[in-house]
PDB file of N, CA and C in Angstrom:
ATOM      1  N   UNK A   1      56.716  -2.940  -8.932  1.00  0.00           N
ATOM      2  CA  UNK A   1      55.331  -3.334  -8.908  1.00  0.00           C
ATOM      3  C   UNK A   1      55.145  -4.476  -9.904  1.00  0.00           C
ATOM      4  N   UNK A   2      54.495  -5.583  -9.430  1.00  0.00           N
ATOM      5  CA  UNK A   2      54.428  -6.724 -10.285  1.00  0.00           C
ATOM      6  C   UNK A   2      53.300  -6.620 -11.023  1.00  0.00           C
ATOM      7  N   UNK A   3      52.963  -7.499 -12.453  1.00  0.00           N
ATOM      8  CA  UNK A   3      52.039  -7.151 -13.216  1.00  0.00           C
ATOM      9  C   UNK A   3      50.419  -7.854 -12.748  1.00  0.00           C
ATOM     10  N   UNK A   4      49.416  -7.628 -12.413  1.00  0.00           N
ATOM     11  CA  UNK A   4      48.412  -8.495 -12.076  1.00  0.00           C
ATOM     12  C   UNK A   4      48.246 -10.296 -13.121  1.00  0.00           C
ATOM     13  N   UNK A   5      48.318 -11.387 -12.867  1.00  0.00           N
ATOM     14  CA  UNK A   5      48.353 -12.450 -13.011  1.00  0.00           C
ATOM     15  C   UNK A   5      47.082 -12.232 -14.162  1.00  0.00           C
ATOM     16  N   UNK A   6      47.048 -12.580 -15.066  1.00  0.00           N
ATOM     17  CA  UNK A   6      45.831 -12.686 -16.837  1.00  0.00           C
ATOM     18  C   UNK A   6      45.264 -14.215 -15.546  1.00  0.00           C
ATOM     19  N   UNK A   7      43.994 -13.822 -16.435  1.00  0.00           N
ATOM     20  CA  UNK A   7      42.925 -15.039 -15.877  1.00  0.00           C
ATOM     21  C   UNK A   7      42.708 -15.879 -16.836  1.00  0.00           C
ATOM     22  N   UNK A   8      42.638 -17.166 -16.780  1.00  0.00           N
ATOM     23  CA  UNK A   8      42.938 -18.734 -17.508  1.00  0.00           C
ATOM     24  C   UNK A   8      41.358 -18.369 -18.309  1.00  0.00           C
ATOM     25  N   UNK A   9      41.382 -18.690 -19.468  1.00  0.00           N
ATOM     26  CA  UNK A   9      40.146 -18.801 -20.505  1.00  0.00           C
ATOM     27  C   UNK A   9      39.082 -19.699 -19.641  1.00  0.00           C
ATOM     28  N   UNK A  10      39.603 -20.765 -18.482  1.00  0.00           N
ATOM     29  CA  UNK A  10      38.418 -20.973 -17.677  1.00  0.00           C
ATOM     30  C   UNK A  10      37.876 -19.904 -16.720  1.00  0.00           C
ATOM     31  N   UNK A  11      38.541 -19.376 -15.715  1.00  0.00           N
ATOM     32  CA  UNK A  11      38.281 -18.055 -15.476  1.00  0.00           C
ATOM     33  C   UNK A  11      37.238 -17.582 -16.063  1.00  0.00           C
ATOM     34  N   UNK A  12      37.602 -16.988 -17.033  1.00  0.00           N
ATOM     35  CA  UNK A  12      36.835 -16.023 -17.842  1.00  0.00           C
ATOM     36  C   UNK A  12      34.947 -16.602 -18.026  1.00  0.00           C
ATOM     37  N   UNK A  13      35.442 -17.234 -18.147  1.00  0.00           N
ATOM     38  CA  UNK A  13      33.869 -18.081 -18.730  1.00  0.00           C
ATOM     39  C   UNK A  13      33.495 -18.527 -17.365  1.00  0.00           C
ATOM     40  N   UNK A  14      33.433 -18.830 -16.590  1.00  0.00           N
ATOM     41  CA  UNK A  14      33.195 -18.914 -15.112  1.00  0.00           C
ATOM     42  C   UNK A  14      32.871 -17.623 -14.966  1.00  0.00           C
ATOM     43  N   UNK A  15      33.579 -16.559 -14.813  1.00  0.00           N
ATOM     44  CA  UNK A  15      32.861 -14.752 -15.003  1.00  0.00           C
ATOM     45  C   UNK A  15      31.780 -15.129 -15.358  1.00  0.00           C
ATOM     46  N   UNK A  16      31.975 -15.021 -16.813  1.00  0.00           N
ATOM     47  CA  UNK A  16      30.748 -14.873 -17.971  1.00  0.00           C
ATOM     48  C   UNK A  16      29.549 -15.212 -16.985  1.00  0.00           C
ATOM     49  N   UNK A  17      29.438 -16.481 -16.918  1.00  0.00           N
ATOM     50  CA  UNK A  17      28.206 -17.261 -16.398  1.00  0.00           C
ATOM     51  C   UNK A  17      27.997 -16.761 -15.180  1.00  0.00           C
ATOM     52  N   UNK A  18      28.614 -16.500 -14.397  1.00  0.00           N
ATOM     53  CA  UNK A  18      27.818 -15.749 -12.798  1.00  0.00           C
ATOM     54  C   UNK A  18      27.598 -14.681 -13.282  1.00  0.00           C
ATOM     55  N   UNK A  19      27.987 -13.731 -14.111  1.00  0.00           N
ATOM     56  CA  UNK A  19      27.081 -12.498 -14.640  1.00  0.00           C
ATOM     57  C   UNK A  19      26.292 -12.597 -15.144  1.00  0.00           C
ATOM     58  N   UNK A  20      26.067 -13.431 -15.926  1.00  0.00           N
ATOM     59  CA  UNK A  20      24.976 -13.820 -16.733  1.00  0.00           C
ATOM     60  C   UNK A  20      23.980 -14.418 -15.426  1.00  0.00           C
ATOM     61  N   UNK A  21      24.181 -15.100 -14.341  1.00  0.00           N
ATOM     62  CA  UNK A  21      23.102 -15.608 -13.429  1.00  0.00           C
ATOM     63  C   UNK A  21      22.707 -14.746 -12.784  1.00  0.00           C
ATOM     64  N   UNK A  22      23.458 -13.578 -12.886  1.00  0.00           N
ATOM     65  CA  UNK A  22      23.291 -12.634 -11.941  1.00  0.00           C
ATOM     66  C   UNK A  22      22.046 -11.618 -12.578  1.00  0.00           C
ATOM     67  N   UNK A  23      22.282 -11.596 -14.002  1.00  0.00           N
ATOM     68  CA  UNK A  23      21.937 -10.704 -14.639  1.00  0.00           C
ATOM     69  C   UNK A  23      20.106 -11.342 -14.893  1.00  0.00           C
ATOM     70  N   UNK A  24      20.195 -12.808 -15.058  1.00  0.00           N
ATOM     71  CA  UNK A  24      18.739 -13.195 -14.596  1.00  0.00           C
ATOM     72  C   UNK A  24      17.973 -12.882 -13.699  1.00  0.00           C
ATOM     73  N   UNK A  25      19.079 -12.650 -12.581  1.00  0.00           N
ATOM     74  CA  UNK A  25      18.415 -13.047 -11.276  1.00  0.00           C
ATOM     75  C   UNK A  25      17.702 -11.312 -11.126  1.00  0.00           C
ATOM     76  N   UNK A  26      18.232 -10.290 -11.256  1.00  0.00           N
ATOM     77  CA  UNK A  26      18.177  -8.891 -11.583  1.00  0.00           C
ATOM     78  C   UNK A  26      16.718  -8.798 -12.436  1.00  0.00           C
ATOM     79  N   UNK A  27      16.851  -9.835 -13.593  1.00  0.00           N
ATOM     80  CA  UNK A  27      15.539  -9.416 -14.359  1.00  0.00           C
ATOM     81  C   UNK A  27      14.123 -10.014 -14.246  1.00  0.00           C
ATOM     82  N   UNK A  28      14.666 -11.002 -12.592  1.00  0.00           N
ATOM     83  CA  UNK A  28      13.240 -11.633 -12.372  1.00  0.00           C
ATOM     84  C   UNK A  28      12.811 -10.682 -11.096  1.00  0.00           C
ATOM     85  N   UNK A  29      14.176 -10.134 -10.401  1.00  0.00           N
ATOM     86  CA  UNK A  29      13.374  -8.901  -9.584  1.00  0.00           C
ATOM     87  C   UNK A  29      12.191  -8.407 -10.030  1.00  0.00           C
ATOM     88  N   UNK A  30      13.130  -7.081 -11.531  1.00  0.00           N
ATOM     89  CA  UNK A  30      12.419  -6.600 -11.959  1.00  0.00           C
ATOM     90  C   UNK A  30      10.887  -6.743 -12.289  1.00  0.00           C
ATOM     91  N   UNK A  31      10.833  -8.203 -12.999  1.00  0.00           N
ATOM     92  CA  UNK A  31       9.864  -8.439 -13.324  1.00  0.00           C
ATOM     93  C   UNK A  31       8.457  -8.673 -12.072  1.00  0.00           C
ATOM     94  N   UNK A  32       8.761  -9.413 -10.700  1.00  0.00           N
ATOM     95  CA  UNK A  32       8.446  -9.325  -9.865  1.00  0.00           C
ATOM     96  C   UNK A  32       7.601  -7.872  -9.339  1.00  0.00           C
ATOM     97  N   UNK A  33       8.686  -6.865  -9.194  1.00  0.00           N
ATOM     98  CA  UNK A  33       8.496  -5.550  -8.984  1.00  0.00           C
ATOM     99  C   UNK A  33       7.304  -5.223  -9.571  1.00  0.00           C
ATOM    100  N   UNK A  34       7.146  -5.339 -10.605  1.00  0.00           N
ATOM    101  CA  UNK A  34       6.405  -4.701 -12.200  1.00  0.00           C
ATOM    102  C   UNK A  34       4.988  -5.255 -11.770  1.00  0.00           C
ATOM    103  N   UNK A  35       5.356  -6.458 -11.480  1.00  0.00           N
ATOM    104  CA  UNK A  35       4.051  -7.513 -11.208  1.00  0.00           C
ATOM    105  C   UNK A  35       2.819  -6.742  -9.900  1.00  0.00           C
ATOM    106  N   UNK A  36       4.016  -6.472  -9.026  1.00  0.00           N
ATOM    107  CA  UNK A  36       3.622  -6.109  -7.326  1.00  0.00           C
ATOM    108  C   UNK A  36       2.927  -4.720  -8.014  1.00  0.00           C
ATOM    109  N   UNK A  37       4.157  -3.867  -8.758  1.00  0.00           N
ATOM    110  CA  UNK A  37       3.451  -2.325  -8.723  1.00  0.00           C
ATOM    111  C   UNK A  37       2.159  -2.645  -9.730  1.00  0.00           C
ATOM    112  N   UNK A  38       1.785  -2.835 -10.799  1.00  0.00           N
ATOM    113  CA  UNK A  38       0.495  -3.787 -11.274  1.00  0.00           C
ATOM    114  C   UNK A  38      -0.815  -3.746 -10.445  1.00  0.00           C
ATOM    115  N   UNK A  39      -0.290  -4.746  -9.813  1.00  0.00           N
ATOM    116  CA  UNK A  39      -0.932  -5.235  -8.597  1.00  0.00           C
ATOM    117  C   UNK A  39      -2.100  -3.955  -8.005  1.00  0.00           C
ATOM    118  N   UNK A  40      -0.862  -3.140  -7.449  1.00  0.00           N
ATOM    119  CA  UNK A  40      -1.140  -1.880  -6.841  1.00  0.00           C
ATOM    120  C   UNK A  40      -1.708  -1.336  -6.836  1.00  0.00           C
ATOM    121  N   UNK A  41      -1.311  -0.555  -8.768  1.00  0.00           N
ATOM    122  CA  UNK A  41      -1.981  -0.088  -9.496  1.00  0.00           C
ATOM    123  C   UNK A  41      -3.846   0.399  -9.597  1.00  0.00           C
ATOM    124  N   UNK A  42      -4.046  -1.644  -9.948  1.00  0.00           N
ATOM    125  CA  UNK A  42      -5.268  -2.099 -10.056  1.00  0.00           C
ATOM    126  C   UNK A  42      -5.796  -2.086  -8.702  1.00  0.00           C
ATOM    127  N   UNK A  43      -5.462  -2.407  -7.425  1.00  0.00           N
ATOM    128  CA  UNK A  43      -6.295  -2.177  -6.379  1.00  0.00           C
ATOM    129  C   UNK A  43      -6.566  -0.990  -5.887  1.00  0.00           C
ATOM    130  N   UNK A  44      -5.834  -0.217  -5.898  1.00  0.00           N
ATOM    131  CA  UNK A  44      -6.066   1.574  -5.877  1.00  0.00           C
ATOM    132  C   UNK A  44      -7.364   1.995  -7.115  1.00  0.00           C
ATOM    133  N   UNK A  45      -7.327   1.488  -7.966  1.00  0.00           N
ATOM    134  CA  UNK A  45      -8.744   1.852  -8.999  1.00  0.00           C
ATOM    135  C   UNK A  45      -9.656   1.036  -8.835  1.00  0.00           C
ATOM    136  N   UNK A  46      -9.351  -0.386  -8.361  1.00  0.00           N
ATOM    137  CA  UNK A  46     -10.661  -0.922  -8.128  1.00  0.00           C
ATOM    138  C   UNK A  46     -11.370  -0.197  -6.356  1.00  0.00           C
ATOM    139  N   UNK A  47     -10.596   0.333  -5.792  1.00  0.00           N
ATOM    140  CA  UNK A  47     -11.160   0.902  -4.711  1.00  0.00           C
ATOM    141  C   UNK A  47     -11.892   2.511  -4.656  1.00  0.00           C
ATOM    142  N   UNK A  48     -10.948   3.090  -5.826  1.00  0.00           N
ATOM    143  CA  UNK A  48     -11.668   4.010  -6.129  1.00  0.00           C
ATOM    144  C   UNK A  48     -13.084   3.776  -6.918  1.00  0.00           C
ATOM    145  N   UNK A  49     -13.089   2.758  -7.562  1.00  0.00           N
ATOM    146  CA  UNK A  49     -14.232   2.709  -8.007  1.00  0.00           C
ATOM    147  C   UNK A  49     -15.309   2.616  -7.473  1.00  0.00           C
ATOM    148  N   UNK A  50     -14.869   1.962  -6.889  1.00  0.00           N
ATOM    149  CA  UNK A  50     -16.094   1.069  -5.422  1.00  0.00           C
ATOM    150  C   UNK A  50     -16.689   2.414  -4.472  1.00  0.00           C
ATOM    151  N   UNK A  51     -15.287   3.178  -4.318  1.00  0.00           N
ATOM    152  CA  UNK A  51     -15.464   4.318  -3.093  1.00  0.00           C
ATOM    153  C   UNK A  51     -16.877   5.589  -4.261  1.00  0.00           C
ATOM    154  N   UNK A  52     -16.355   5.485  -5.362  1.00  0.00           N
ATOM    155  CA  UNK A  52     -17.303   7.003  -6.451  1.00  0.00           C
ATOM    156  C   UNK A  52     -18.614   5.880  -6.630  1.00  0.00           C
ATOM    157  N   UNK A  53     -18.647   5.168  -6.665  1.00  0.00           N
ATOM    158  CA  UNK A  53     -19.998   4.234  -6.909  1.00  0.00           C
ATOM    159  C   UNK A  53     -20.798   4.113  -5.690  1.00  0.00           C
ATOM    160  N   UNK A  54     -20.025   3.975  -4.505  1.00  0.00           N
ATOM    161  CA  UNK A  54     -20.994   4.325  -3.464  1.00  0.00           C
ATOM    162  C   UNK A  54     -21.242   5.823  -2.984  1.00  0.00           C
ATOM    163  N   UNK A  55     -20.746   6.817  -3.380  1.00  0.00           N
ATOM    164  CA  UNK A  55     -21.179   8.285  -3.183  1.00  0.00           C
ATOM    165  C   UNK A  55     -22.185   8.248  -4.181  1.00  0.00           C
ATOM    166  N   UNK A  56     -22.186   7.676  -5.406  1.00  0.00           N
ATOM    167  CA  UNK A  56     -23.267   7.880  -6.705  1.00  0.00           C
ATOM    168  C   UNK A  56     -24.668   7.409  -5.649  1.00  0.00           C
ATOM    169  N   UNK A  57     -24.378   6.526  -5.265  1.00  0.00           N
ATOM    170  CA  UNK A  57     -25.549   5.343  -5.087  1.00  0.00           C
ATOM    171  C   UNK A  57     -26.196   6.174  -3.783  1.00  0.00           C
ATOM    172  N   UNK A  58     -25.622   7.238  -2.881  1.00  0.00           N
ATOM    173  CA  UNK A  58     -25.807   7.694  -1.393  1.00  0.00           C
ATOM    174  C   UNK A  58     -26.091   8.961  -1.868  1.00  0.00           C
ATOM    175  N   UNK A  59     -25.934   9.410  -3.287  1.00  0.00           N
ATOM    176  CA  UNK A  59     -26.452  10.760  -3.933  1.00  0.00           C
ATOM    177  C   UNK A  59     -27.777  10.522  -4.000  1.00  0.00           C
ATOM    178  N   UNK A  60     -28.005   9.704  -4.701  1.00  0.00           N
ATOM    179  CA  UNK A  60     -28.998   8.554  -6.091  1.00  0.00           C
ATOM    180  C   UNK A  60     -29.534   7.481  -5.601  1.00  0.00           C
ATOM    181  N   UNK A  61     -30.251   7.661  -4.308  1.00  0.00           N
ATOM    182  CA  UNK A  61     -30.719   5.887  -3.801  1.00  0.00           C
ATOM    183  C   UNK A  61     -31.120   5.597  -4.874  1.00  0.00           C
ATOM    184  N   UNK A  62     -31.948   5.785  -6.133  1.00  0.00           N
ATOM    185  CA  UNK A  62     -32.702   4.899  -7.221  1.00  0.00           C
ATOM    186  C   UNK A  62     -31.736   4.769  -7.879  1.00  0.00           C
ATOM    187  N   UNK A  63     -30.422   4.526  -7.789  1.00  0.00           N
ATOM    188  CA  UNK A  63     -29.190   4.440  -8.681  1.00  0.00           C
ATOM    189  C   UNK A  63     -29.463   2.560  -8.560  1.00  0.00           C
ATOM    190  N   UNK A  64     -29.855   2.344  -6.823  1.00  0.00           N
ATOM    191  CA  UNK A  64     -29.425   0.657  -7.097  1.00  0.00           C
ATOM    192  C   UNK A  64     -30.798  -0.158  -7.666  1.00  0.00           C
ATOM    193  N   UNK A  65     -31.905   0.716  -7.841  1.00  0.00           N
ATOM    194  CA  UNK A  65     -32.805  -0.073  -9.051  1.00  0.00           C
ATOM    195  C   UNK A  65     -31.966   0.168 -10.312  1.00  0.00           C
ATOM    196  N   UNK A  66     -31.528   0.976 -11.002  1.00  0.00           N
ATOM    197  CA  UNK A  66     -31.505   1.288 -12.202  1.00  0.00           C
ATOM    198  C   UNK A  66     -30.698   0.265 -12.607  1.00  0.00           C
ATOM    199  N   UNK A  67     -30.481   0.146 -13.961  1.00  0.00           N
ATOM    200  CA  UNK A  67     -29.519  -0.889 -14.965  1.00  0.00           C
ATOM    201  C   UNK A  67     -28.481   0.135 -15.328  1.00  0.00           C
ATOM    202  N   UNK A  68     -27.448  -0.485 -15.789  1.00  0.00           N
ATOM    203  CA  UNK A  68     -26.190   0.241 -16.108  1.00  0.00           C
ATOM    204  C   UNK A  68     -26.492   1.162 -17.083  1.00  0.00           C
ATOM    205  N   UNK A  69     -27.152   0.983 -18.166  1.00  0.00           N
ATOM    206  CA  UNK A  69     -27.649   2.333 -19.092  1.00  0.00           C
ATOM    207  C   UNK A  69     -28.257   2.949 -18.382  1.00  0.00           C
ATOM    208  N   UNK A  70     -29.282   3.404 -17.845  1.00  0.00           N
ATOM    209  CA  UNK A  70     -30.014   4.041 -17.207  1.00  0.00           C
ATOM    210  C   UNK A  70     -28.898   5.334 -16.465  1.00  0.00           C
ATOM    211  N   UNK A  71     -28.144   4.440 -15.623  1.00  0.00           N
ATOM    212  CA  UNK A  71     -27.343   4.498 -14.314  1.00  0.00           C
ATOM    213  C   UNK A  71     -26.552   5.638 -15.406  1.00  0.00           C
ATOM    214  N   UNK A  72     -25.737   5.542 -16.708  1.00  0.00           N
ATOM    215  CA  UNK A  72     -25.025   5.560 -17.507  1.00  0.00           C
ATOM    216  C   UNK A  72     -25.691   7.202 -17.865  1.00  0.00           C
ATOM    217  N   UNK A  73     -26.867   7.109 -18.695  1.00  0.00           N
ATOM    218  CA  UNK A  73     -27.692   7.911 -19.767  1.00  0.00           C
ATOM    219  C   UNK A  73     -27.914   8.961 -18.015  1.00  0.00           C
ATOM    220  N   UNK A  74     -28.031   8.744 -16.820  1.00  0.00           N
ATOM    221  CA  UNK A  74     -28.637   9.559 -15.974  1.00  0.00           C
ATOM    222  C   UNK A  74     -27.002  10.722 -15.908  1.00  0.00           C
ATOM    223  N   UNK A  75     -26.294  10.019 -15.251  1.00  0.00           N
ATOM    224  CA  UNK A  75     -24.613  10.391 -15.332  1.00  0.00           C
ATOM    225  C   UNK A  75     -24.099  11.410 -16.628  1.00  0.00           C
ATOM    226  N   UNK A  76     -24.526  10.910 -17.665  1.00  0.00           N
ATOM    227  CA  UNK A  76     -24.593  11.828 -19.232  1.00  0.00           C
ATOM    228  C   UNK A  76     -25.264  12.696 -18.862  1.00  0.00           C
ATOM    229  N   UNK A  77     -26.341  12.718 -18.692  1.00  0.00           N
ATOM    230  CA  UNK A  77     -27.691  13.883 -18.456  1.00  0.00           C
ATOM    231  C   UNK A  77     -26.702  14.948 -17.390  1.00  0.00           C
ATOM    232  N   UNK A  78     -26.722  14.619 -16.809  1.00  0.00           N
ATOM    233  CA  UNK A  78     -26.067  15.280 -15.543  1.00  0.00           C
ATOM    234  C   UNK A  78     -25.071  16.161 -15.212  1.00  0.00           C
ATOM    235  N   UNK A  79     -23.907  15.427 -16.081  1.00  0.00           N
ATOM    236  CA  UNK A  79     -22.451  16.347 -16.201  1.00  0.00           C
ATOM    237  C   UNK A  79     -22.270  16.768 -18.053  1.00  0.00           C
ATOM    238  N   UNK A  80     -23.568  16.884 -18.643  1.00  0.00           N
ATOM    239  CA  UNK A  80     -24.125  17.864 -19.730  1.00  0.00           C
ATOM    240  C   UNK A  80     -24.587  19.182 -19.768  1.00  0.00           C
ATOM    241  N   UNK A  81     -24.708  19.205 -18.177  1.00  0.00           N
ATOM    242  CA  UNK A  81     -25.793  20.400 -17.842  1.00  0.00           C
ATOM    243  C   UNK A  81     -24.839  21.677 -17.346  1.00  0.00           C
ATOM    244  N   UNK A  82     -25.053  22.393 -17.601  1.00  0.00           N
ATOM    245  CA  UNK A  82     -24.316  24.239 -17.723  1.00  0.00           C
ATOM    246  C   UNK A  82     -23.287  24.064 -16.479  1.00  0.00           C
ATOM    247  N   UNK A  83     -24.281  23.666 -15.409  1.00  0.00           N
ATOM    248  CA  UNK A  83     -23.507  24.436 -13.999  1.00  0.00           C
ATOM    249  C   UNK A  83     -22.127  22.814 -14.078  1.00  0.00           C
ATOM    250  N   UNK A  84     -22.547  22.062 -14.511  1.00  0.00           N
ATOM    251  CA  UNK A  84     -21.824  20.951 -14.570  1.00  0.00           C
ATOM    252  C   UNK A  84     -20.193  21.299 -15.061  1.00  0.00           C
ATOM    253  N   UNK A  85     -20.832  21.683 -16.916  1.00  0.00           N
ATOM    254  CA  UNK A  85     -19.612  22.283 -17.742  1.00  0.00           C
ATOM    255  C   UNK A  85     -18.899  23.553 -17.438  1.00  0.00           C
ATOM    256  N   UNK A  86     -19.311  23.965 -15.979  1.00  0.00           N
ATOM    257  CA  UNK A  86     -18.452  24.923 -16.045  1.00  0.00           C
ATOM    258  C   UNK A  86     -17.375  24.507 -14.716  1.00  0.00           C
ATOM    259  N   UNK A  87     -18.157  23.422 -13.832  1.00  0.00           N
ATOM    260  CA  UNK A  87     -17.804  23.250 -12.844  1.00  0.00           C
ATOM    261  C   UNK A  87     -16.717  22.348 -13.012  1.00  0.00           C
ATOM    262  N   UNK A  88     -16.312  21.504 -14.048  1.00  0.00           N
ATOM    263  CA  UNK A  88     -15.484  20.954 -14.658  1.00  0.00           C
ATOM    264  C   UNK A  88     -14.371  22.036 -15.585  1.00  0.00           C
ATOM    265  N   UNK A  89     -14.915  22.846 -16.217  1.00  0.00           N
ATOM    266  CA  UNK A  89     -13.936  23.659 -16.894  1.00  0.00           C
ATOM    267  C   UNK A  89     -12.888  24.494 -15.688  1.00  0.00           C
ATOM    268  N   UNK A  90     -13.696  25.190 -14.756  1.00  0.00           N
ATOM    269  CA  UNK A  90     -13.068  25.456 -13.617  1.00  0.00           C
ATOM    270  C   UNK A  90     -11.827  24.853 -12.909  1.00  0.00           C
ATOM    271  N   UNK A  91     -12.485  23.244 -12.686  1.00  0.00           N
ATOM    272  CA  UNK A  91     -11.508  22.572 -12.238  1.00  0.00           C
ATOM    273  C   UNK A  91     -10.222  22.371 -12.895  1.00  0.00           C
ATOM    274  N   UNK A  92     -10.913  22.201 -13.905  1.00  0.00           N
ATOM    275  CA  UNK A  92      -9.530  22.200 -15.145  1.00  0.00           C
ATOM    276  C   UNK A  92      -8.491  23.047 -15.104  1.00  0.00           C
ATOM    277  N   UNK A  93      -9.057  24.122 -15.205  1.00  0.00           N
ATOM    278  CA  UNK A  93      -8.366  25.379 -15.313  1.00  0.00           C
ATOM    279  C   UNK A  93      -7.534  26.030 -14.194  1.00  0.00           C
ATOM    280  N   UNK A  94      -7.806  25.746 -12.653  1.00  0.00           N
ATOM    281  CA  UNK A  94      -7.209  25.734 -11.405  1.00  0.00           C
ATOM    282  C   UNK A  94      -6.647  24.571 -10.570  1.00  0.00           C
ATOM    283  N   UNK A  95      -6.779  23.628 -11.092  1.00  0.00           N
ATOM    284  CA  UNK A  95      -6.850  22.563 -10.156  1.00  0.00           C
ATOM    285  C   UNK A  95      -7.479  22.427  -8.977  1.00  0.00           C
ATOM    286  N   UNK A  96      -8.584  23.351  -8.785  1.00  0.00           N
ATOM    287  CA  UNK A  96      -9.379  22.894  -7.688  1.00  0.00           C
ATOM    288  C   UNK A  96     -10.530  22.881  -8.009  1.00  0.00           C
ATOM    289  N   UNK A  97     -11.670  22.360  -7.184  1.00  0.00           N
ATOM    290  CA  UNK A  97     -12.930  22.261  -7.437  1.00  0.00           C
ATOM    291  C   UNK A  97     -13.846  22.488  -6.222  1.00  0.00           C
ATOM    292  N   UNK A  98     -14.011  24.095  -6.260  1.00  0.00           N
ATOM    293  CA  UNK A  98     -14.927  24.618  -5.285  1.00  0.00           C
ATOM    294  C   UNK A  98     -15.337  25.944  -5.422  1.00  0.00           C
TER     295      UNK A  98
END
């Protein structure tokens, strides 16, 4: 069995550098990825938001006179109140809410 042929110090550094391009190229995926899931992220909450703001507003027609404090201080008032704190502790406590 013959010995495998050593690779010339150019070789080597020729390696080096396509791993190294490679290893960029890997961390702009990543970064890409990160960007997209981000992305995602934020449109899934900006839709939820949109989706609990229009049940508020279809609870609460005088929700779309009110100003954001109002809207805010009514919401406080609301999930302060007994049947509220328990209806939340509940949930907590089972993971369901019914």
């Amino acid at each position: 069995m013959t010995k495998p042929r050593e690779k010339t110090r150019e070789e080597l550094t020729a390696e080096i550098e396509d791993r190294k391009k490679k290893i960029r190229q890997f961390e702009n995926r990543e970064k890409m990825l990160r960007q997209k899931l981000s992305k995602e992220e934020r449109r899934t909450r900006s839709h939820r938001l949109i989706v609990r703001g229009a049940v508020f507003e279809s609870i609460v027609p005088e929700a779309k006179n009110m100003t954001d404090e109002e809207a805010t201080a009514l919401l406080r008032l609301a999930l302060t109140s007994e049947p509220a704190r328990e209806y939340l502790k509940k949930r907590a406590g089972d993971g369901n809410a019914e």
